[in-house]
PDB file of N, CA and C in Angstrom:
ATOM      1  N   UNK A   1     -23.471  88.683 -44.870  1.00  0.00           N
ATOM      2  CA  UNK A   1     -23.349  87.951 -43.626  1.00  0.00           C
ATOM      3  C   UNK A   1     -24.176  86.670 -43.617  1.00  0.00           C
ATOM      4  N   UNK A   2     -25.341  86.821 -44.070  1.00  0.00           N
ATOM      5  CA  UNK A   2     -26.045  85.404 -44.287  1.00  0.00           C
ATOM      6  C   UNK A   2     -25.307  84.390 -44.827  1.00  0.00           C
ATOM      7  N   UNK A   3     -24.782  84.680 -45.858  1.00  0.00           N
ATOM      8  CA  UNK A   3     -23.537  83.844 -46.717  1.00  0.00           C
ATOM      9  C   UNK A   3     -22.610  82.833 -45.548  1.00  0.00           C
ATOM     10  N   UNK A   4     -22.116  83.755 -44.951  1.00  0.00           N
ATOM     11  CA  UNK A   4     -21.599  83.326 -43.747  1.00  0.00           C
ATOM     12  C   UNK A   4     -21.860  82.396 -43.170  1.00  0.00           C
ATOM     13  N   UNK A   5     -23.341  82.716 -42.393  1.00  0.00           N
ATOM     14  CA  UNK A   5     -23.835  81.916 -41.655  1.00  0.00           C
ATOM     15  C   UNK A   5     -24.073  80.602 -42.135  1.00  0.00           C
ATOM     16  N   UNK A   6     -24.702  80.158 -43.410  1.00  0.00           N
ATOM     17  CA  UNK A   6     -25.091  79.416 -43.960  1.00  0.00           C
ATOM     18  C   UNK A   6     -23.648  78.208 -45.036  1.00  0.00           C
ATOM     19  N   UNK A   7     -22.282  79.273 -44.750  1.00  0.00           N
ATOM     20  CA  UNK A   7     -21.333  78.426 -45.010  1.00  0.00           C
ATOM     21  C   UNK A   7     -20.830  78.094 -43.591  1.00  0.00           C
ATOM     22  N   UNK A   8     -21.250  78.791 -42.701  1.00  0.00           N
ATOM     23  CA  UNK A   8     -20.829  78.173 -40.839  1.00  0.00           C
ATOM     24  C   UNK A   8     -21.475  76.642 -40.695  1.00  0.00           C
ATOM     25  N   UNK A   9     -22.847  76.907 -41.188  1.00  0.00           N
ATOM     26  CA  UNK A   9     -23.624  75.150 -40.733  1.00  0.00           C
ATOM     27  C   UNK A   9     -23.131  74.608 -41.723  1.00  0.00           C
ATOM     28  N   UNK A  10     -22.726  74.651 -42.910  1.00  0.00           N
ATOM     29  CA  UNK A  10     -22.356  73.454 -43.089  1.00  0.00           C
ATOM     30  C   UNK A  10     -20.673  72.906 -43.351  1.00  0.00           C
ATOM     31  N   UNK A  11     -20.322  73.958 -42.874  1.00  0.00           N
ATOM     32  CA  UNK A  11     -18.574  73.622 -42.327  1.00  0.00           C
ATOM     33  C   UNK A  11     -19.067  72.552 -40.546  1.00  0.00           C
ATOM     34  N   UNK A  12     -19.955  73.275 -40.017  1.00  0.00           N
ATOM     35  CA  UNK A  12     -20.511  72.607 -38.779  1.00  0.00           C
ATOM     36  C   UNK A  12     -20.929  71.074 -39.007  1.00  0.00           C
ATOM     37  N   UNK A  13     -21.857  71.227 -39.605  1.00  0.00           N
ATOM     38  CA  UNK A  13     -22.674  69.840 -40.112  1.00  0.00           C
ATOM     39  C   UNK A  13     -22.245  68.512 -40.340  1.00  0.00           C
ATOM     40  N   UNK A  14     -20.742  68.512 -41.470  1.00  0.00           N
ATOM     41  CA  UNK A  14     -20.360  68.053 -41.678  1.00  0.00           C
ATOM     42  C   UNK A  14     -19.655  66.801 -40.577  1.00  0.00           C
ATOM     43  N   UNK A  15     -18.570  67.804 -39.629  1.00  0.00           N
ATOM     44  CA  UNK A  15     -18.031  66.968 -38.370  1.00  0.00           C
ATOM     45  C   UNK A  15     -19.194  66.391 -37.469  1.00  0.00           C
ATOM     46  N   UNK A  16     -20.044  67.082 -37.664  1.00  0.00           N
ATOM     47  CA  UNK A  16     -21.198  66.606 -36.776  1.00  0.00           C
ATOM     48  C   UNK A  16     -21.639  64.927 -37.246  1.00  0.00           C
ATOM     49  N   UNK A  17     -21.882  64.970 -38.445  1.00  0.00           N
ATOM     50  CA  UNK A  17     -22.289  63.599 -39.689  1.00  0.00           C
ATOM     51  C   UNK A  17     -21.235  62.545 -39.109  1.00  0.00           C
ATOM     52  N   UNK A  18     -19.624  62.951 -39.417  1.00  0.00           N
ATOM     53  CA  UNK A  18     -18.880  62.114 -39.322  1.00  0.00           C
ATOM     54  C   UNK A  18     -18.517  61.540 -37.661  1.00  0.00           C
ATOM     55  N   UNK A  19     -18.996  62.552 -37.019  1.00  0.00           N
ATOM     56  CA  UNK A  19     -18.928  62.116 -35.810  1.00  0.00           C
ATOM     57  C   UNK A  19     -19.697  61.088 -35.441  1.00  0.00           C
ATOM     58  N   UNK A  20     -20.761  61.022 -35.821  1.00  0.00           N
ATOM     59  CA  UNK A  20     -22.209  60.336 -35.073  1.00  0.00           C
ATOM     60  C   UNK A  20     -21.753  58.908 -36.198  1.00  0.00           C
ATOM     61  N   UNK A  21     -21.200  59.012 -37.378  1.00  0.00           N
ATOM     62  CA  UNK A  21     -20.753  57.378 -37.910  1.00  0.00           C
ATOM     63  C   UNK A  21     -20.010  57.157 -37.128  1.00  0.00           C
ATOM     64  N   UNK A  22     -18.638  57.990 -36.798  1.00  0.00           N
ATOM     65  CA  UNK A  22     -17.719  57.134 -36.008  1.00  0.00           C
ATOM     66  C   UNK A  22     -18.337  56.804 -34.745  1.00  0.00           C
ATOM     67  N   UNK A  23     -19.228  57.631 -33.870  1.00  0.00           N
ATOM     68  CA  UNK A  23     -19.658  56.747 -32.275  1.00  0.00           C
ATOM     69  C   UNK A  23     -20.398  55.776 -32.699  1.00  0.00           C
ATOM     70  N   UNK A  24     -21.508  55.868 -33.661  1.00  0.00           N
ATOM     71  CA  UNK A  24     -21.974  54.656 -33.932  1.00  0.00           C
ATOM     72  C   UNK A  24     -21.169  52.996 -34.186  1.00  0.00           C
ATOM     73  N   UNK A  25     -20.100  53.523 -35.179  1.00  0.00           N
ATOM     74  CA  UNK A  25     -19.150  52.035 -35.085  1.00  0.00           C
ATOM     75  C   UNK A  25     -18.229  52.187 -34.250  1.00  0.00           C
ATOM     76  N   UNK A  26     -18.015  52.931 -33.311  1.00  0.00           N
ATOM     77  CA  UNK A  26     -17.165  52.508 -32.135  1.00  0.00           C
ATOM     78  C   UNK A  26     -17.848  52.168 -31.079  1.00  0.00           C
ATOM     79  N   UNK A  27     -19.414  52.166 -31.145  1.00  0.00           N
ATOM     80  CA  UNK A  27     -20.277  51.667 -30.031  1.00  0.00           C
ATOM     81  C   UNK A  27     -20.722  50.236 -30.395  1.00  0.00           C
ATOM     82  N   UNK A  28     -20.447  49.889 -32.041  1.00  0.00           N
ATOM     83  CA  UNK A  28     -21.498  48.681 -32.355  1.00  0.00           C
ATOM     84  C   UNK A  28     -22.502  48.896 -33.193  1.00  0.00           C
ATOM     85  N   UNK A  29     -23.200  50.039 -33.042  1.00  0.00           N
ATOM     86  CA  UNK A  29     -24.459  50.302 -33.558  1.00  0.00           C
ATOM     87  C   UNK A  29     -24.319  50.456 -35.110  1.00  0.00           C
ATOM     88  N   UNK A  30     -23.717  50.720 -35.451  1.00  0.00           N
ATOM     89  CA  UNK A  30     -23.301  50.690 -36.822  1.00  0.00           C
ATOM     90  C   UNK A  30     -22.519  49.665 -37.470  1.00  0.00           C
ATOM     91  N   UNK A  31     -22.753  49.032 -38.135  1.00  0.00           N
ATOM     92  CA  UNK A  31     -21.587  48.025 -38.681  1.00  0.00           C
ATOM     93  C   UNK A  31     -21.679  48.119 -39.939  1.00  0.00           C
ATOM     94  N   UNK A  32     -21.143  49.103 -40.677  1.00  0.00           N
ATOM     95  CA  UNK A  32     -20.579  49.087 -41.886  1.00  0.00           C
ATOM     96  C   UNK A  32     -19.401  50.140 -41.940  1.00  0.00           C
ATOM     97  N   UNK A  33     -18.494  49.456 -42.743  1.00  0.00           N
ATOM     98  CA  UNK A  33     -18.371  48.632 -43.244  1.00  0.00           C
ATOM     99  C   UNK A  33     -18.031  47.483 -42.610  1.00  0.00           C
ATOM    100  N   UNK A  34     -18.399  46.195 -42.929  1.00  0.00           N
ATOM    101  CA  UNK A  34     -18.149  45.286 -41.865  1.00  0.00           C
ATOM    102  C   UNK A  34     -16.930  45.074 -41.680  1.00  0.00           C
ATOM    103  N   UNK A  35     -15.652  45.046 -42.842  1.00  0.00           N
ATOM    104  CA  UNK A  35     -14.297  44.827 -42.133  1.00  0.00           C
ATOM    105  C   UNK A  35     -13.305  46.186 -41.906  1.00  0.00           C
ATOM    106  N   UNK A  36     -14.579  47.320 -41.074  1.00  0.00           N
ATOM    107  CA  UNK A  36     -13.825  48.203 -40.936  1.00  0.00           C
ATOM    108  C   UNK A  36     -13.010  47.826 -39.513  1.00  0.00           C
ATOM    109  N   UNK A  37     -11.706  48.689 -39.428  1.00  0.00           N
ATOM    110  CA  UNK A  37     -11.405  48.465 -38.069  1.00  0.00           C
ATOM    111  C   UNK A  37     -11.410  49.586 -37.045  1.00  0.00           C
ATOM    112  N   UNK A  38     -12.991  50.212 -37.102  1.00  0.00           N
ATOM    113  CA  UNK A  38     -13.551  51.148 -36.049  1.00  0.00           C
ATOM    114  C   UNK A  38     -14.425  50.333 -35.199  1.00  0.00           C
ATOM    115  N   UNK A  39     -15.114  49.517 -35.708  1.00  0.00           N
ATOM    116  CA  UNK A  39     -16.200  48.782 -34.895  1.00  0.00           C
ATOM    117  C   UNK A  39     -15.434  47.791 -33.730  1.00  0.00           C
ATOM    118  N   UNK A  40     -16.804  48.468 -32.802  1.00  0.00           N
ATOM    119  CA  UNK A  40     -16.688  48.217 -31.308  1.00  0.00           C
ATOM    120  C   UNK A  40     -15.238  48.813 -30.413  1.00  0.00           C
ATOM    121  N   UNK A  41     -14.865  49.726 -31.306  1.00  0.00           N
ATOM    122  CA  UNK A  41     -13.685  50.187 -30.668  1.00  0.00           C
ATOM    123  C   UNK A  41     -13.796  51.547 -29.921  1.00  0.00           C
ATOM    124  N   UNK A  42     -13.745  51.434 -28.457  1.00  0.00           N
ATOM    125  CA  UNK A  42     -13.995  52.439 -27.855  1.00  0.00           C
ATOM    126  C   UNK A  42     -13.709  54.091 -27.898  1.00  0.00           C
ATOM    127  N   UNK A  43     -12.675  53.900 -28.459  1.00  0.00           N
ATOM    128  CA  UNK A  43     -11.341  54.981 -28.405  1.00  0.00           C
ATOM    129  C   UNK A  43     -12.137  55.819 -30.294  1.00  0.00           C
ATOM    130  N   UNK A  44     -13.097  55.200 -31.214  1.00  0.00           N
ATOM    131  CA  UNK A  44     -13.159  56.042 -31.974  1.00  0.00           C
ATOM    132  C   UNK A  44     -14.559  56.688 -31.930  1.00  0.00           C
ATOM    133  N   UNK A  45     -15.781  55.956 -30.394  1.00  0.00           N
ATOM    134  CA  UNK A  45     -16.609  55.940 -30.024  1.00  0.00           C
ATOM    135  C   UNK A  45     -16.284  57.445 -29.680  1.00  0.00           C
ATOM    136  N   UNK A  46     -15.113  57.352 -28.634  1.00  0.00           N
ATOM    137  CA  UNK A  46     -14.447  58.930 -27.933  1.00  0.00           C
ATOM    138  C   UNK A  46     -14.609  59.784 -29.031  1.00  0.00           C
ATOM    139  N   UNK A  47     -13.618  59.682 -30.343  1.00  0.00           N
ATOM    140  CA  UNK A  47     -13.763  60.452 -31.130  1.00  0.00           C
ATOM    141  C   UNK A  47     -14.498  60.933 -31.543  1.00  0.00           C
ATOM    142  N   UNK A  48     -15.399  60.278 -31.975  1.00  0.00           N
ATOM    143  CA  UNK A  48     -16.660  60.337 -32.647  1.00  0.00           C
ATOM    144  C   UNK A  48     -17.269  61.357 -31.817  1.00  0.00           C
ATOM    145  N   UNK A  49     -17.508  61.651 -30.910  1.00  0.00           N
ATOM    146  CA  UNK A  49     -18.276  62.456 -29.604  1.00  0.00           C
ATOM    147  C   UNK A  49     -17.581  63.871 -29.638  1.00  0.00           C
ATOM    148  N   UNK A  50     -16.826  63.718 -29.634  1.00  0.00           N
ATOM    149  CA  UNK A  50     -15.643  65.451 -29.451  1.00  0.00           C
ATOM    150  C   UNK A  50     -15.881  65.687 -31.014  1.00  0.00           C
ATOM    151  N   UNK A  51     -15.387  64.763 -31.866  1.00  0.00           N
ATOM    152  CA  UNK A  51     -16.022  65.840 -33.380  1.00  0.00           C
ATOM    153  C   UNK A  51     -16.921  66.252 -33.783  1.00  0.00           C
ATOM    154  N   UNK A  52     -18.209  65.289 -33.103  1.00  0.00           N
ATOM    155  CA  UNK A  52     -19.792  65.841 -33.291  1.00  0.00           C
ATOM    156  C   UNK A  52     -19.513  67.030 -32.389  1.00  0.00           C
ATOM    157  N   UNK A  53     -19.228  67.066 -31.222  1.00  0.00           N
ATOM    158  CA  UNK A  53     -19.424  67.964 -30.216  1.00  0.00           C
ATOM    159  C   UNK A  53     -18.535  69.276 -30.931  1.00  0.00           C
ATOM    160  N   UNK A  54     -17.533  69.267 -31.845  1.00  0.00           N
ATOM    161  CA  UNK A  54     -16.850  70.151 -32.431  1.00  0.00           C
ATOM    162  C   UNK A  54     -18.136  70.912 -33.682  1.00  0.00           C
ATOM    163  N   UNK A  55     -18.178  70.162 -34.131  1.00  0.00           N
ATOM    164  CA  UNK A  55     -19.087  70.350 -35.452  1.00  0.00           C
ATOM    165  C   UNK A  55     -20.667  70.988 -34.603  1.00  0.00           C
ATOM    166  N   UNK A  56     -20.696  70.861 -33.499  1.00  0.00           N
ATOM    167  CA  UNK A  56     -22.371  71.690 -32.801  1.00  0.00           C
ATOM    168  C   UNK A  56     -21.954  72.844 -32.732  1.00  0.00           C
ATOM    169  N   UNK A  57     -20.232  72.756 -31.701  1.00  0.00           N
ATOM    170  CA  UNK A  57     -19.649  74.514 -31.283  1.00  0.00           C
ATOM    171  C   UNK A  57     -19.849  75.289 -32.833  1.00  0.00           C
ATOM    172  N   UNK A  58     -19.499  74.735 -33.571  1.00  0.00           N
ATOM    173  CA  UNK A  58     -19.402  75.339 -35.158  1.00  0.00           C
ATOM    174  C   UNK A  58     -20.713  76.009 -35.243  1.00  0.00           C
ATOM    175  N   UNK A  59     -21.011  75.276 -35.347  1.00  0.00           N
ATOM    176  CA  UNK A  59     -22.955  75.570 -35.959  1.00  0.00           C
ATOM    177  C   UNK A  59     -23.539  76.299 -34.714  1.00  0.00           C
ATOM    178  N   UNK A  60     -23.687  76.206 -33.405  1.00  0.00           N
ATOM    179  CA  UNK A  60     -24.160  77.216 -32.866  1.00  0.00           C
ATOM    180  C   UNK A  60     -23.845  78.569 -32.798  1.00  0.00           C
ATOM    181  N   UNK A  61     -21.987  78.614 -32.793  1.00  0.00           N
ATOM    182  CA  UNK A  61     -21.399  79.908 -32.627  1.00  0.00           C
ATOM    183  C   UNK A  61     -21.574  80.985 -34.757  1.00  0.00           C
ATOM    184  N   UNK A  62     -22.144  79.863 -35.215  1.00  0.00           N
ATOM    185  CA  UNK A  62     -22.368  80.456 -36.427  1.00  0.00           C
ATOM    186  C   UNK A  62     -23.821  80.842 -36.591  1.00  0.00           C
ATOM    187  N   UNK A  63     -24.788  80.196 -36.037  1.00  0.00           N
ATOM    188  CA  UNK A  63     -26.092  81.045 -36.108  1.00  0.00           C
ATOM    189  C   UNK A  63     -26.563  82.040 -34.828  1.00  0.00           C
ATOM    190  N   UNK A  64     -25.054  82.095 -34.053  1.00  0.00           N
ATOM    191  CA  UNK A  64     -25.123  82.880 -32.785  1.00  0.00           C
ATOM    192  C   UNK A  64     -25.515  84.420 -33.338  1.00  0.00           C
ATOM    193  N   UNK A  65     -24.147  84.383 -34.246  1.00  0.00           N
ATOM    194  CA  UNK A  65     -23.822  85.923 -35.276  1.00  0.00           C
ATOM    195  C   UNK A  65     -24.751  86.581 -35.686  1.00  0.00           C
ATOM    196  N   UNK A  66     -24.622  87.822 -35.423  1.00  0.00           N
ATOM    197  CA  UNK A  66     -26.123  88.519 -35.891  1.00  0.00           C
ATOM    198  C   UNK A  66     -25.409  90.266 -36.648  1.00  0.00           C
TER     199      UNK A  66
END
């Protein structure tokens, strides 16, 4: 079961990572790559937020397990 848990965070982790790049360049705060076409775009800012927020449900409901 530990096995488990420890392949839960980082199935979790992962969306979490990619989330927080994408709000970052859909907020600005990030600008690389510079001719990406995420930056300053609101709509991947959104994204970015629900997949981190996907990738936490992951990781909490995986070190929930006992």
């Amino acid at each position: 079961m530990r096995f488990l848990r420890i392949v839960g965070v980082i199935i979790g982790a992962l969306p979490i990572a990619v989330g927080l790049l994408w709000l970052g360049q859909g907020t600005g705060l990030i600008l690389w790559p510079a001719d990406s076409f995420m930056l300053a775009d609101r709509t991947w800012a959104r994204n970015g937020l629900l997949l981190a927020a996907v990738g936490a449900i992951i990781v909490w409901l995986s070190l929930r397990q006992r």
